[in-house]
C-alpha atoms as a PDB file:
ATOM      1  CA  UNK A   1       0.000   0.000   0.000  1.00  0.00           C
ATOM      2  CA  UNK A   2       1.551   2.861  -0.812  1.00  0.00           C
ATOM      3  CA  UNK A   3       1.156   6.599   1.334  1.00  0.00           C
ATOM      4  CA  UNK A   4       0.183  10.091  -0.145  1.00  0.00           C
ATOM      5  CA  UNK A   5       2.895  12.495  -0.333  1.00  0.00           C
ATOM      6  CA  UNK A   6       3.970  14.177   3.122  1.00  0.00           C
ATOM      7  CA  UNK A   7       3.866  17.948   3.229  1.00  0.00           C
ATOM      8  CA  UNK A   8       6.878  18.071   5.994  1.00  0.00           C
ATOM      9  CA  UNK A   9       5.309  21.446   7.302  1.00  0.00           C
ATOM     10  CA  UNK A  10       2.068  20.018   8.327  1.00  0.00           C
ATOM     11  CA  UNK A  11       2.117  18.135  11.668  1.00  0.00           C
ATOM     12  CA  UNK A  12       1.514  14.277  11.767  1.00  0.00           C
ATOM     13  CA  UNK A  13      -0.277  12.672  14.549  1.00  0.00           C
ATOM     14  CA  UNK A  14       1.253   9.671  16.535  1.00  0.00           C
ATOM     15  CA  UNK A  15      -0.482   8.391  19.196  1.00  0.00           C
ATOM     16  CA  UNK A  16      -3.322  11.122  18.890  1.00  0.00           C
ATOM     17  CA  UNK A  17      -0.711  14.276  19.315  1.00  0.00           C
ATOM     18  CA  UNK A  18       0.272  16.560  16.756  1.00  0.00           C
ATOM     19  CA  UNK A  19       3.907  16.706  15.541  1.00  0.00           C
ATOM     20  CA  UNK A  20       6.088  18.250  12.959  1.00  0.00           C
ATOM     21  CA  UNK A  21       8.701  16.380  11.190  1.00  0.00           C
ATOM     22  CA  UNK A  22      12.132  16.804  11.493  1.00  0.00           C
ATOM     23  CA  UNK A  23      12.883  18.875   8.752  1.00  0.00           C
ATOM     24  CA  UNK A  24      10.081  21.387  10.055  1.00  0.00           C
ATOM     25  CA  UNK A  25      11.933  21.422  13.601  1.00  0.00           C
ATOM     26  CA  UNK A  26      14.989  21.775  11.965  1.00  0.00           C
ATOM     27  CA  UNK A  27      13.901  25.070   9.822  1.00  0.00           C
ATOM     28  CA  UNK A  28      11.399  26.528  12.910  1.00  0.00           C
ATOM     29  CA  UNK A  29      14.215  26.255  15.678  1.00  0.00           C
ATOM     30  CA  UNK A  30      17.412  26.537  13.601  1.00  0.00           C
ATOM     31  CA  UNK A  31      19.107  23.856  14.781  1.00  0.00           C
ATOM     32  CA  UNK A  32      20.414  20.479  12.744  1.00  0.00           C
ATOM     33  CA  UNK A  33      19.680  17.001  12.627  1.00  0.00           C
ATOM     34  CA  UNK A  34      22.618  16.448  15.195  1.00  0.00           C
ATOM     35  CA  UNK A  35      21.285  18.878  17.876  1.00  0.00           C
ATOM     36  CA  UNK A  36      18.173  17.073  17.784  1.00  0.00           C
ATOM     37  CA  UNK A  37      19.571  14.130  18.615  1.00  0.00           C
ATOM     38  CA  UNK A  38      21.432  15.407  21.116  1.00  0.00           C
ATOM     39  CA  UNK A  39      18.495  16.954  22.367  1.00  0.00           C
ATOM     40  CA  UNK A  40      16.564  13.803  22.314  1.00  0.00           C
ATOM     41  CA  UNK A  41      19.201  11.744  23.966  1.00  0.00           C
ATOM     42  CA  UNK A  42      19.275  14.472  26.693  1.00  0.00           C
ATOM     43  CA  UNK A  43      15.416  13.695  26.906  1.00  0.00           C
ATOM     44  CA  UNK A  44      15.362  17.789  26.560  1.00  0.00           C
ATOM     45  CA  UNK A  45      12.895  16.794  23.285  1.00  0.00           C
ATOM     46  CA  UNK A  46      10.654  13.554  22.812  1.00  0.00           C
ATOM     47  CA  UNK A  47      11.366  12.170  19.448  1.00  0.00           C
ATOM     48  CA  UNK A  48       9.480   9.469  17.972  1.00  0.00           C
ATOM     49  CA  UNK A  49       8.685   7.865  14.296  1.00  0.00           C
ATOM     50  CA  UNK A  50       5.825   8.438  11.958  1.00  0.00           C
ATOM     51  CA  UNK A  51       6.172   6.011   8.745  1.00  0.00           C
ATOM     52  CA  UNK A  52      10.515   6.147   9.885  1.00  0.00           C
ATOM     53  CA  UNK A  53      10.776   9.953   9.740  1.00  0.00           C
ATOM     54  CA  UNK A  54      11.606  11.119  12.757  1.00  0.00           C
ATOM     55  CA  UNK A  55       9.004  13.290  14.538  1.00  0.00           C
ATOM     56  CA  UNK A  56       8.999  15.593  17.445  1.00  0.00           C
ATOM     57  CA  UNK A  57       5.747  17.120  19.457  1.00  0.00           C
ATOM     58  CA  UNK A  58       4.548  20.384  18.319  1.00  0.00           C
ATOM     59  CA  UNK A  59       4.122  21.480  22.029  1.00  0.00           C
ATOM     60  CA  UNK A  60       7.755  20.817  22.843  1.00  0.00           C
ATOM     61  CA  UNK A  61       8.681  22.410  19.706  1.00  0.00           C
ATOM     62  CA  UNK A  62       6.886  25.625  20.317  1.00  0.00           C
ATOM     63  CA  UNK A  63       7.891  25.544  23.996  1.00  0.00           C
ATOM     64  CA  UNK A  64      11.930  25.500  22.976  1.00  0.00           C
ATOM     65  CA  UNK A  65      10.726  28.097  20.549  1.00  0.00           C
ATOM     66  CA  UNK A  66       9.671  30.271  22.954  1.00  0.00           C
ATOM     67  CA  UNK A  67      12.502  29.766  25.219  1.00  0.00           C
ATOM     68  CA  UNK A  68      14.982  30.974  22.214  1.00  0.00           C
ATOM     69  CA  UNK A  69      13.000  33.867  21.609  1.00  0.00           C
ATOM     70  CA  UNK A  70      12.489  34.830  25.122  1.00  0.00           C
ATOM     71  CA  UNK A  71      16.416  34.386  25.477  1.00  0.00           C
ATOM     72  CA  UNK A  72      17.106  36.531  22.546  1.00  0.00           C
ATOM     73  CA  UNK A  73      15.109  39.431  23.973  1.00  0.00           C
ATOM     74  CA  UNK A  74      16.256  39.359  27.282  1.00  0.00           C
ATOM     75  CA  UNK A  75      20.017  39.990  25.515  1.00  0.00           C
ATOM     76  CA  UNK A  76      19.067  42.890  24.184  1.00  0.00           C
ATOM     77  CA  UNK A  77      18.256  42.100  20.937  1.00  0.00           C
ATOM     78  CA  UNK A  78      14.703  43.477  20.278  1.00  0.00           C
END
């Protein structure tokens, strides 16, 4: 059986939660396949599978998100 096309910006569900792909992590938090690992390792970020393409929870995403952002503007760069 073969699967429609992924659109890698759209979140996938795995066990009823939404999540992006890694790619989309990857572009949203500006960070590479190997920090995400890392990060996943460090259980900082839950990664899990969808078809074998690694996946991550759009709530932890946006969370880490956040963080950056709030990090960025507390240095002074607003």
């Amino acid at each position: 059986m073969e699967h429609a096309p992924i659109d890698t910006r759209e979140p996938v569900f795995v066990g009823g939660q939404p999540h992006w792909l890694r790619a989309e992590v990857m572009r949203r938090l500006g960070k590479d396949r190997t920090t995400l690992w890392r990060w996943a390792k460090r259980k900082k970020i839950t990664q899990r599978y969808y078809l074998g393409w690694a996946c991550y929870p759009v709530a932890e995403v946006v969370q880490i998100e956040t963080a950056q952002q709030d990090k960025e503007h507390s240095n002074g760069s607003n």
